[in-house]
PDB file of N, CA and C in Angstrom:
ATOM      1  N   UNK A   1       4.598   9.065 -19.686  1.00  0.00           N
ATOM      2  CA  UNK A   1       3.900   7.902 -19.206  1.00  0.00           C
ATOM      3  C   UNK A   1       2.553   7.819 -19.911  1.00  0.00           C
ATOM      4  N   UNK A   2       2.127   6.518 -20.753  1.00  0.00           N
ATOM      5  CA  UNK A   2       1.266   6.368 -21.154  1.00  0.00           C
ATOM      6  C   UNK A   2      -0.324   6.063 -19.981  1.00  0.00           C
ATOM      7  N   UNK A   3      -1.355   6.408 -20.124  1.00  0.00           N
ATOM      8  CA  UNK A   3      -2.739   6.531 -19.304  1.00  0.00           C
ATOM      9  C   UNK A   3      -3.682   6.101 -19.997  1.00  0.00           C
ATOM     10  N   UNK A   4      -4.172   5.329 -20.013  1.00  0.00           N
ATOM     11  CA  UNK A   4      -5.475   5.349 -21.084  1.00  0.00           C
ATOM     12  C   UNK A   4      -6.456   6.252 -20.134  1.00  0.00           C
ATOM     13  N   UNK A   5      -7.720   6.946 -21.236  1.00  0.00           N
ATOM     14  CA  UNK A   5      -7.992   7.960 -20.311  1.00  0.00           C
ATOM     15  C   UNK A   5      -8.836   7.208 -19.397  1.00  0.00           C
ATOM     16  N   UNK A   6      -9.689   6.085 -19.355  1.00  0.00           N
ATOM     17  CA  UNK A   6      -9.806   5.521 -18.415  1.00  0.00           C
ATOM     18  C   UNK A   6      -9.134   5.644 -16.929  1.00  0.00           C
ATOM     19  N   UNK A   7      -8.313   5.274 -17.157  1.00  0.00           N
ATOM     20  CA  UNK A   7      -7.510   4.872 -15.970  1.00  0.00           C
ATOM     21  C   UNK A   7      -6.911   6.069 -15.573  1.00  0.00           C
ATOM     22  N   UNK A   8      -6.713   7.159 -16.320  1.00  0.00           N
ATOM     23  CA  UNK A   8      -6.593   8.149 -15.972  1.00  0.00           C
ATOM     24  C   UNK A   8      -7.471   9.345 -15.031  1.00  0.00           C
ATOM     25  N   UNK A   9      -8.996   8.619 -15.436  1.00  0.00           N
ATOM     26  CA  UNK A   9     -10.037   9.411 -14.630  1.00  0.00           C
ATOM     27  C   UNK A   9     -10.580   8.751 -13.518  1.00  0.00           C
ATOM     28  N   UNK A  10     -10.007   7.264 -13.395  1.00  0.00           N
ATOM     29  CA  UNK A  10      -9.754   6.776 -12.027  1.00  0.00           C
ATOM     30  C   UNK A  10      -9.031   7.186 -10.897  1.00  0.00           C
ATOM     31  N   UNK A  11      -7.620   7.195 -11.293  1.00  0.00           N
ATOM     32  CA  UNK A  11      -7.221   8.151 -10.987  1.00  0.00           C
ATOM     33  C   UNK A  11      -7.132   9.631  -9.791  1.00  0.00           C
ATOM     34  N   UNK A  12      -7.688  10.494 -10.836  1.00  0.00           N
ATOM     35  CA  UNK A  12      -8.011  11.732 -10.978  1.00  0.00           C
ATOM     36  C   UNK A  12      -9.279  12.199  -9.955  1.00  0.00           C
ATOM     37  N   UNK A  13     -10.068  10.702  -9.647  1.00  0.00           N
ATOM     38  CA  UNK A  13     -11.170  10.804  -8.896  1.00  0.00           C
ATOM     39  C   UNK A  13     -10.960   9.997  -7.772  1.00  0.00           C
ATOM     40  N   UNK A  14     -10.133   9.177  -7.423  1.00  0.00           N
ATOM     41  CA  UNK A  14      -9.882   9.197  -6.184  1.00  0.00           C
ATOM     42  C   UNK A  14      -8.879  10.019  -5.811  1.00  0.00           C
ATOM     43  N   UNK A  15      -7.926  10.667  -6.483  1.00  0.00           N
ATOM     44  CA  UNK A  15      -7.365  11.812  -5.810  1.00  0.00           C
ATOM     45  C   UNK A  15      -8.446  12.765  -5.399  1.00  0.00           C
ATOM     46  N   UNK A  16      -8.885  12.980  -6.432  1.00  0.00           N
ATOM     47  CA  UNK A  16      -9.963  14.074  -5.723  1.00  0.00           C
ATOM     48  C   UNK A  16     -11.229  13.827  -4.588  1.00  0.00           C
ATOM     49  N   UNK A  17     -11.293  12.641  -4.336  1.00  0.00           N
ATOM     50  CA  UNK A  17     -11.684  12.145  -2.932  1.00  0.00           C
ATOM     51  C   UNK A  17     -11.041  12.442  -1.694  1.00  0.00           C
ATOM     52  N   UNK A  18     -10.072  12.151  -2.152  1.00  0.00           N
ATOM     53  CA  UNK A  18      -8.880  12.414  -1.313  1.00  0.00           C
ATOM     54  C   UNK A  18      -9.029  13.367  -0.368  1.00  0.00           C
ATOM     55  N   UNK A  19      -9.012  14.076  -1.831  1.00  0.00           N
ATOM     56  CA  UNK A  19      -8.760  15.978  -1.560  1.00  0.00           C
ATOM     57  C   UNK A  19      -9.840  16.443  -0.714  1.00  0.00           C
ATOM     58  N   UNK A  20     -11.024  16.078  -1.100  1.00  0.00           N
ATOM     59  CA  UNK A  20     -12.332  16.417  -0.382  1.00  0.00           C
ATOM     60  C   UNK A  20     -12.190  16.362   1.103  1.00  0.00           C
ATOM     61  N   UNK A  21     -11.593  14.926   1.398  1.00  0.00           N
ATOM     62  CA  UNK A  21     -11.442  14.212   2.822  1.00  0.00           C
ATOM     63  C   UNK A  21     -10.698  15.217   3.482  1.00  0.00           C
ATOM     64  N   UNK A  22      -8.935  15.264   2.552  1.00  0.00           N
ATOM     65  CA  UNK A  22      -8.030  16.502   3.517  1.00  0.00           C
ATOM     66  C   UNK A  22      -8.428  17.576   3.629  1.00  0.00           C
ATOM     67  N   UNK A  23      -9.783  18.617   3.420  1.00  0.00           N
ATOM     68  CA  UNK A  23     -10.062  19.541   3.289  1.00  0.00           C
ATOM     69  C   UNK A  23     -11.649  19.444   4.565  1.00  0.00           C
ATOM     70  N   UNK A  24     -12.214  18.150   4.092  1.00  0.00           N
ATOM     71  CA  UNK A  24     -12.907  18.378   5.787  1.00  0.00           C
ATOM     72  C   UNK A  24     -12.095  18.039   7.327  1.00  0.00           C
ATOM     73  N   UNK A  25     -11.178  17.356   6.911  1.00  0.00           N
ATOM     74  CA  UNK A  25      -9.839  16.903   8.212  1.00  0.00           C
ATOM     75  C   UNK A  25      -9.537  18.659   8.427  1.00  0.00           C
ATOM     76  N   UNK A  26      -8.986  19.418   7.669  1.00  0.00           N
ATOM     77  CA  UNK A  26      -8.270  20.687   8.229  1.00  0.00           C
ATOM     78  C   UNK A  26      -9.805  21.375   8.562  1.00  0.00           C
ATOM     79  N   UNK A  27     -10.959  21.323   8.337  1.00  0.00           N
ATOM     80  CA  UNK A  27     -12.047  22.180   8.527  1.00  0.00           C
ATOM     81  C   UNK A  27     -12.197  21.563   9.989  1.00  0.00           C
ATOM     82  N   UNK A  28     -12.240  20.393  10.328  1.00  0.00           N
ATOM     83  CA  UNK A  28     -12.745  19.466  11.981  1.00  0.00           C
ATOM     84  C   UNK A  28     -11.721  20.050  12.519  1.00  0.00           C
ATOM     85  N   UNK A  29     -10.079  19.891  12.490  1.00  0.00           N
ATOM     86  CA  UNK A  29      -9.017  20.531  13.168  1.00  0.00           C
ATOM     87  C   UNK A  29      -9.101  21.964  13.611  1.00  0.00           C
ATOM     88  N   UNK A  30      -9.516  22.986  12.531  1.00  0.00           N
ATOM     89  CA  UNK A  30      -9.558  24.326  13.073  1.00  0.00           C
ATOM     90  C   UNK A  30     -10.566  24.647  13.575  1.00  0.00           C
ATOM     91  N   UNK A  31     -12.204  23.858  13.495  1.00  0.00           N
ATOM     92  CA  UNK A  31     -13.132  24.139  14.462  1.00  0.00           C
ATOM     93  C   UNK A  31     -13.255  23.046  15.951  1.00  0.00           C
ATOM     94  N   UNK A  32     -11.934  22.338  15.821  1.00  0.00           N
ATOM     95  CA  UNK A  32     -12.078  21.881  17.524  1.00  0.00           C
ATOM     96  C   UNK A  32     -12.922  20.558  17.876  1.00  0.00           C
ATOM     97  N   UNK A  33     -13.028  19.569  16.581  1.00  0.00           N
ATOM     98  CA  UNK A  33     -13.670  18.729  16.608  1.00  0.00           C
ATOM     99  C   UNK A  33     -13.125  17.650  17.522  1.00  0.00           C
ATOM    100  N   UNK A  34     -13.816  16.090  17.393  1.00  0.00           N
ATOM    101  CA  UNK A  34     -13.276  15.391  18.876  1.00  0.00           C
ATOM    102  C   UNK A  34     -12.166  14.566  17.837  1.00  0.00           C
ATOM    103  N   UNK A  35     -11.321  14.380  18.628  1.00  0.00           N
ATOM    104  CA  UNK A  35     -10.034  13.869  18.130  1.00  0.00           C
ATOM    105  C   UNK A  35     -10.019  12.325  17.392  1.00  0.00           C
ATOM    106  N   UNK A  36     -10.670  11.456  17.910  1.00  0.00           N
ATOM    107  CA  UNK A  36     -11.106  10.144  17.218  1.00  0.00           C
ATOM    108  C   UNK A  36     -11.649  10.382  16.000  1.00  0.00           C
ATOM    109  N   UNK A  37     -12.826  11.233  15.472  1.00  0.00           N
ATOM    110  CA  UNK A  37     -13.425  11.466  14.848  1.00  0.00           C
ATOM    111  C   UNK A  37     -12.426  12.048  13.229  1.00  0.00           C
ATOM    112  N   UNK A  38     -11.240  13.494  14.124  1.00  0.00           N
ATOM    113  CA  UNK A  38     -10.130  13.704  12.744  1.00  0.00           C
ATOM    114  C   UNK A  38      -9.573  12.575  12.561  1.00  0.00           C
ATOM    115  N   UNK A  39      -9.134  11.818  13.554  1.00  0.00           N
ATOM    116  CA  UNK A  39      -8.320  10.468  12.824  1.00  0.00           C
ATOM    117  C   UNK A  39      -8.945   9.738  11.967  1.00  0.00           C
ATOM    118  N   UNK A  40     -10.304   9.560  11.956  1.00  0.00           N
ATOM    119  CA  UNK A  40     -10.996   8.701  11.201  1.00  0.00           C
ATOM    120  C   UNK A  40     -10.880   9.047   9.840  1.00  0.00           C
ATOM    121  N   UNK A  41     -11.034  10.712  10.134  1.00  0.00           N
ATOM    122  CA  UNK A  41     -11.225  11.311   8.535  1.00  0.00           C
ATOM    123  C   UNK A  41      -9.737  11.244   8.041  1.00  0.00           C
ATOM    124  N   UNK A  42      -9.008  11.303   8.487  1.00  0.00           N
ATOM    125  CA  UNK A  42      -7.414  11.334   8.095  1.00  0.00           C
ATOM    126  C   UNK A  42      -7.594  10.112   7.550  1.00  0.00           C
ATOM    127  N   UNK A  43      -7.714   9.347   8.441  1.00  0.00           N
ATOM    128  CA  UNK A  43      -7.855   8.068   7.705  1.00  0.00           C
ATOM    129  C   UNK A  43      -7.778   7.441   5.866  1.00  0.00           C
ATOM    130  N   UNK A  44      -9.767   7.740   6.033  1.00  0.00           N
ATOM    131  CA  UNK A  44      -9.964   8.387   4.700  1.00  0.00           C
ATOM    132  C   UNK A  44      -9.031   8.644   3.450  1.00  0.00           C
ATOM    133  N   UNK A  45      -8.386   9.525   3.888  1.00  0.00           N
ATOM    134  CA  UNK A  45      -7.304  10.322   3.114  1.00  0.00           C
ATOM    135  C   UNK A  45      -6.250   9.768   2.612  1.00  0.00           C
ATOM    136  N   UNK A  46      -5.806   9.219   3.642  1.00  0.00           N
ATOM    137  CA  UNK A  46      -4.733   7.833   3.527  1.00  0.00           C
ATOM    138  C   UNK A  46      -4.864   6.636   2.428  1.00  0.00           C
ATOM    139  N   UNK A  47      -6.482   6.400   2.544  1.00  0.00           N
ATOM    140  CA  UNK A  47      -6.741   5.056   2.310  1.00  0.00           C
ATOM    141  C   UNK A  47      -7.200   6.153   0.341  1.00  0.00           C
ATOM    142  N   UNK A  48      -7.530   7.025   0.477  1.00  0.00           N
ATOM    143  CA  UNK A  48      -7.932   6.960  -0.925  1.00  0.00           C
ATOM    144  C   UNK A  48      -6.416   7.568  -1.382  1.00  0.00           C
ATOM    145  N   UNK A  49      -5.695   7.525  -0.662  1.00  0.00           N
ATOM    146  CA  UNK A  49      -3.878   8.456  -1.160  1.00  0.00           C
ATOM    147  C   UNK A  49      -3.217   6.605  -1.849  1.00  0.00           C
ATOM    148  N   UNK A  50      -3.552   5.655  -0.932  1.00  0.00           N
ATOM    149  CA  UNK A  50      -3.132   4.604  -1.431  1.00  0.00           C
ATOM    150  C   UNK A  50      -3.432   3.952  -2.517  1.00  0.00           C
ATOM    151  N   UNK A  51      -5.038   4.225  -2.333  1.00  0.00           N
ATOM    152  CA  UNK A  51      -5.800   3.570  -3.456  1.00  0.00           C
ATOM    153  C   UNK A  51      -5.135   4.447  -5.218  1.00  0.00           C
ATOM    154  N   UNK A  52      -5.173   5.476  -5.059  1.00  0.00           N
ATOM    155  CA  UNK A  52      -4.235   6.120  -6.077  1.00  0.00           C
ATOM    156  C   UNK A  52      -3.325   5.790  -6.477  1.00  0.00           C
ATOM    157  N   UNK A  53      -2.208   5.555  -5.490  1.00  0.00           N
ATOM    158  CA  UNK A  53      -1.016   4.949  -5.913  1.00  0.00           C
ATOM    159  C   UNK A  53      -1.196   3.590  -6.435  1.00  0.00           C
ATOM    160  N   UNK A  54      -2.141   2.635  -5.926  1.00  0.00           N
ATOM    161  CA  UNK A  54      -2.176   1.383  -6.442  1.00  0.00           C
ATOM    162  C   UNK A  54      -2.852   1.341  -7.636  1.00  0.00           C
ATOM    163  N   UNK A  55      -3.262   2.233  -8.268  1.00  0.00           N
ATOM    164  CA  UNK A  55      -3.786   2.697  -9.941  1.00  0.00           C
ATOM    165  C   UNK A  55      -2.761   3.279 -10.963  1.00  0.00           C
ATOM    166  N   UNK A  56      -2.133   4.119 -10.199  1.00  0.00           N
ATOM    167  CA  UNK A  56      -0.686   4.646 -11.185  1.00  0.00           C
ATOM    168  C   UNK A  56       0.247   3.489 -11.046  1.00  0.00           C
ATOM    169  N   UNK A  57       0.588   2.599  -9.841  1.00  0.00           N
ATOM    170  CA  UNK A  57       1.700   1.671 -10.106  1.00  0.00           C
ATOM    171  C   UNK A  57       1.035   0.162 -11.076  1.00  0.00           C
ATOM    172  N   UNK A  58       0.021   0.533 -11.207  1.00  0.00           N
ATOM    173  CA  UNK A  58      -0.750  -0.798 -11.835  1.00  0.00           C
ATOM    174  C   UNK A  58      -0.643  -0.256 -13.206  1.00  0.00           C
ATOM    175  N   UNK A  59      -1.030   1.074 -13.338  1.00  0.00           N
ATOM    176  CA  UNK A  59      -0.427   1.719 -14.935  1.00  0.00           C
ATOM    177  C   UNK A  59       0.919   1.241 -15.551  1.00  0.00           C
ATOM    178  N   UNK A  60       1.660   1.651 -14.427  1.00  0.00           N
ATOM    179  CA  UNK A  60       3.039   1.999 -14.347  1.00  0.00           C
ATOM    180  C   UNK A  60       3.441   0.371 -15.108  1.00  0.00           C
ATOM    181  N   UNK A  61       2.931  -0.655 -14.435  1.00  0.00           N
ATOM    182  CA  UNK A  61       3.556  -1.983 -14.923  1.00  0.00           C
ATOM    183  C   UNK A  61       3.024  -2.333 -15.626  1.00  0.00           C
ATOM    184  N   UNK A  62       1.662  -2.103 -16.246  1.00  0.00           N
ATOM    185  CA  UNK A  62       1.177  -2.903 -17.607  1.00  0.00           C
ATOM    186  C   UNK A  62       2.127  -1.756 -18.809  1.00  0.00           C
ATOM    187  N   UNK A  63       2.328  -0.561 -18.543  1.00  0.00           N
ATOM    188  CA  UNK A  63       2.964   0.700 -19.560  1.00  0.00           C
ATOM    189  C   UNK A  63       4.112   0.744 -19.645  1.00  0.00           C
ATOM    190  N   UNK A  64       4.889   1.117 -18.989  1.00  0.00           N
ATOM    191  CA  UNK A  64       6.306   0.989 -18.827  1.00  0.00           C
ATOM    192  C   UNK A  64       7.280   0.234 -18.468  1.00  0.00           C
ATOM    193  N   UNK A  65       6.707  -0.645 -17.393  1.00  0.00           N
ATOM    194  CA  UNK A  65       7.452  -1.788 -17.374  1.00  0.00           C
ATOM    195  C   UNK A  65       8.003  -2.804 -18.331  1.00  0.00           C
ATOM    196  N   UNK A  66       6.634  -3.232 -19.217  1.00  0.00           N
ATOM    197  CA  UNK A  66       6.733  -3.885 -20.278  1.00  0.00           C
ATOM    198  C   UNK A  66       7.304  -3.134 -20.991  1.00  0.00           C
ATOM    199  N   UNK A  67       7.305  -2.263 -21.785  1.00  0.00           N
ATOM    200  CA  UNK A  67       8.195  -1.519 -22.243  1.00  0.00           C
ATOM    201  C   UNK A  67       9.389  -1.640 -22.706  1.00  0.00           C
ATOM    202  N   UNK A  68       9.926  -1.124 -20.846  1.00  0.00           N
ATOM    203  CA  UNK A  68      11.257  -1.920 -20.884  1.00  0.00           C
ATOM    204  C   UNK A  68      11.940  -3.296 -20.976  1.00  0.00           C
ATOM    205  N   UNK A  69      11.570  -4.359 -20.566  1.00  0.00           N
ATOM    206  CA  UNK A  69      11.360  -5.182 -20.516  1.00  0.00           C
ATOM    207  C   UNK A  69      11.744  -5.734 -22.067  1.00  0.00           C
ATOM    208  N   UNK A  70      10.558  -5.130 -22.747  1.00  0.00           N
ATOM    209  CA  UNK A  70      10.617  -5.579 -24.325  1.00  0.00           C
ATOM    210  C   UNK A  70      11.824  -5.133 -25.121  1.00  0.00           C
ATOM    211  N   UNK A  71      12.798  -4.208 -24.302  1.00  0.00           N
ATOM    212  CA  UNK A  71      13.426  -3.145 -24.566  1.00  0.00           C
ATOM    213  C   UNK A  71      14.959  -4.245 -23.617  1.00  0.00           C
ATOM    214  N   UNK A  72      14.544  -5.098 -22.952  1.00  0.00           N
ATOM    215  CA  UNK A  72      16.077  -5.330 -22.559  1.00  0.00           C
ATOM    216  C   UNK A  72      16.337  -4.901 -21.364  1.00  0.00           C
ATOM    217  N   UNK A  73      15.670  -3.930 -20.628  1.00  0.00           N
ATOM    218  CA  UNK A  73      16.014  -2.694 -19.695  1.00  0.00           C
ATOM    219  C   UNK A  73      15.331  -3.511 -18.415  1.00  0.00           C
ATOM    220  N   UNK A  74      15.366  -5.048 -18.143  1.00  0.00           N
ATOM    221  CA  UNK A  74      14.518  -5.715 -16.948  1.00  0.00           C
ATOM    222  C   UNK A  74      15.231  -5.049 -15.736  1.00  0.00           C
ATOM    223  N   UNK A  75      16.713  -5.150 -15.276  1.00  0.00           N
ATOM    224  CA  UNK A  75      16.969  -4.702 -14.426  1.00  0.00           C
ATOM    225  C   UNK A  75      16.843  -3.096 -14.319  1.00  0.00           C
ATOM    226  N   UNK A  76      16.801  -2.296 -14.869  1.00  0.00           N
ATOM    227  CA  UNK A  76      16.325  -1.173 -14.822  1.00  0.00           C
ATOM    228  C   UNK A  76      15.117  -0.916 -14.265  1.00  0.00           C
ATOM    229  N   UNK A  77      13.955  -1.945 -15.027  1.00  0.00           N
ATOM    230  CA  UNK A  77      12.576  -1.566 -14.218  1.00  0.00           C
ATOM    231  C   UNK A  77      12.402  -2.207 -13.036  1.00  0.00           C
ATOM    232  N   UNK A  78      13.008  -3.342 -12.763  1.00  0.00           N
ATOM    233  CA  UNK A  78      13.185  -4.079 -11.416  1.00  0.00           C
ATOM    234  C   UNK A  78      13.571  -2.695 -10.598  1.00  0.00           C
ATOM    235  N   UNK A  79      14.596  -2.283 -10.790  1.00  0.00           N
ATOM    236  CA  UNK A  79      15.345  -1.528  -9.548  1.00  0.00           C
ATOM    237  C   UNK A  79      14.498  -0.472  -9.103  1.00  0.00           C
ATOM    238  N   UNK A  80      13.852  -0.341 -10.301  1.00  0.00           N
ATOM    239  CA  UNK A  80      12.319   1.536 -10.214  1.00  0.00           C
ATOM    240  C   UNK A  80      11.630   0.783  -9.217  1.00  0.00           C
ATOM    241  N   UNK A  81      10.884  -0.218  -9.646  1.00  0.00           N
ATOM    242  CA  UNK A  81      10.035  -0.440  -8.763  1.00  0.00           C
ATOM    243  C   UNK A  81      10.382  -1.291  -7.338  1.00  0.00           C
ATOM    244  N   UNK A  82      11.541  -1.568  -7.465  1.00  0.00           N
ATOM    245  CA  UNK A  82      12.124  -2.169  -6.128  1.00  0.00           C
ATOM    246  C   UNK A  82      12.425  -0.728  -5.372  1.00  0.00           C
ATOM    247  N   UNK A  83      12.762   0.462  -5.620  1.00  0.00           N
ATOM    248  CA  UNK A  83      12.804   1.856  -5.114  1.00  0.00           C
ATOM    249  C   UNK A  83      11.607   2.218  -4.168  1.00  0.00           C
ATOM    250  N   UNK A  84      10.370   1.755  -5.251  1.00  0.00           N
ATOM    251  CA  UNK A  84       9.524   2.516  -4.936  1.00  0.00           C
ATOM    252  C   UNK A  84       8.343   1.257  -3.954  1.00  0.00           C
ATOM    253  N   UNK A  85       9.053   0.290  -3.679  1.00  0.00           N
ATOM    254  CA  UNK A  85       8.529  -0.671  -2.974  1.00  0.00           C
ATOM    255  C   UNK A  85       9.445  -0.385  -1.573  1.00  0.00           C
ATOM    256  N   UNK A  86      10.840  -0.226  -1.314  1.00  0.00           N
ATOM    257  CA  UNK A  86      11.416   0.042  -0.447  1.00  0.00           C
ATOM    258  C   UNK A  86      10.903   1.408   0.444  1.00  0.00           C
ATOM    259  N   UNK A  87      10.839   2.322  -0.756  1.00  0.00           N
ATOM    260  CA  UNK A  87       9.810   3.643   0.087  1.00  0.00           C
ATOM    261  C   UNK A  87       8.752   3.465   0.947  1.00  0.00           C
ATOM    262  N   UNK A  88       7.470   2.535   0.933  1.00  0.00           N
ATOM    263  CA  UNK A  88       6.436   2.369   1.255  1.00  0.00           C
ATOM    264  C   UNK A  88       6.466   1.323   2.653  1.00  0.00           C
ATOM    265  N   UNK A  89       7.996   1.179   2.969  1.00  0.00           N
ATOM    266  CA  UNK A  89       8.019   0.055   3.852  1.00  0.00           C
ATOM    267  C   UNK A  89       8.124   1.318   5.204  1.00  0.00           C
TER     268      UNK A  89
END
């Protein structure tokens, strides 16, 4: 899969937001924090887990899609990303 490194260190940095978030969520959980408060941070986690995915699938279709596409292979990339649209439901 092609990345420009751009978009690659987009990426790379909201995963690692992410990561930060799931790592104070398990620190509030094992010291007994108030329960509204982990959800919030879970939250967080969620929302930068999505924001990720909506950077790799935005890769995904300017890179490979076209690709295929240019390649003949439309129903092929239809069905990938109809997969991976059915997952998220």
């Amino acid at each position: 899969m092609f990345r420009p490194k751009d978009t690659q260190e987009r990426i790379l940095h909201r995963l690692k937001i992410a990561k930060g978030h799931l790592a104070k969520v398990i620190n509030m959980v094992e010291s007994g924090q108030y329960c509204i408060d982990v959800i919030h941070q879970s939250q967080a986690v969620q929302r930068g887990l999505q924001e990720a995915d909506s950077l790799v699938l935005e890769n995904h279709l300017k890179s490979c899609v076209v690709d295929n596409i240019k390649k003949g292979e439309v129903d092929t990339a239809v069905k990938e990303i109809m997969e991976v649209v059915k997952k998220a439901q």
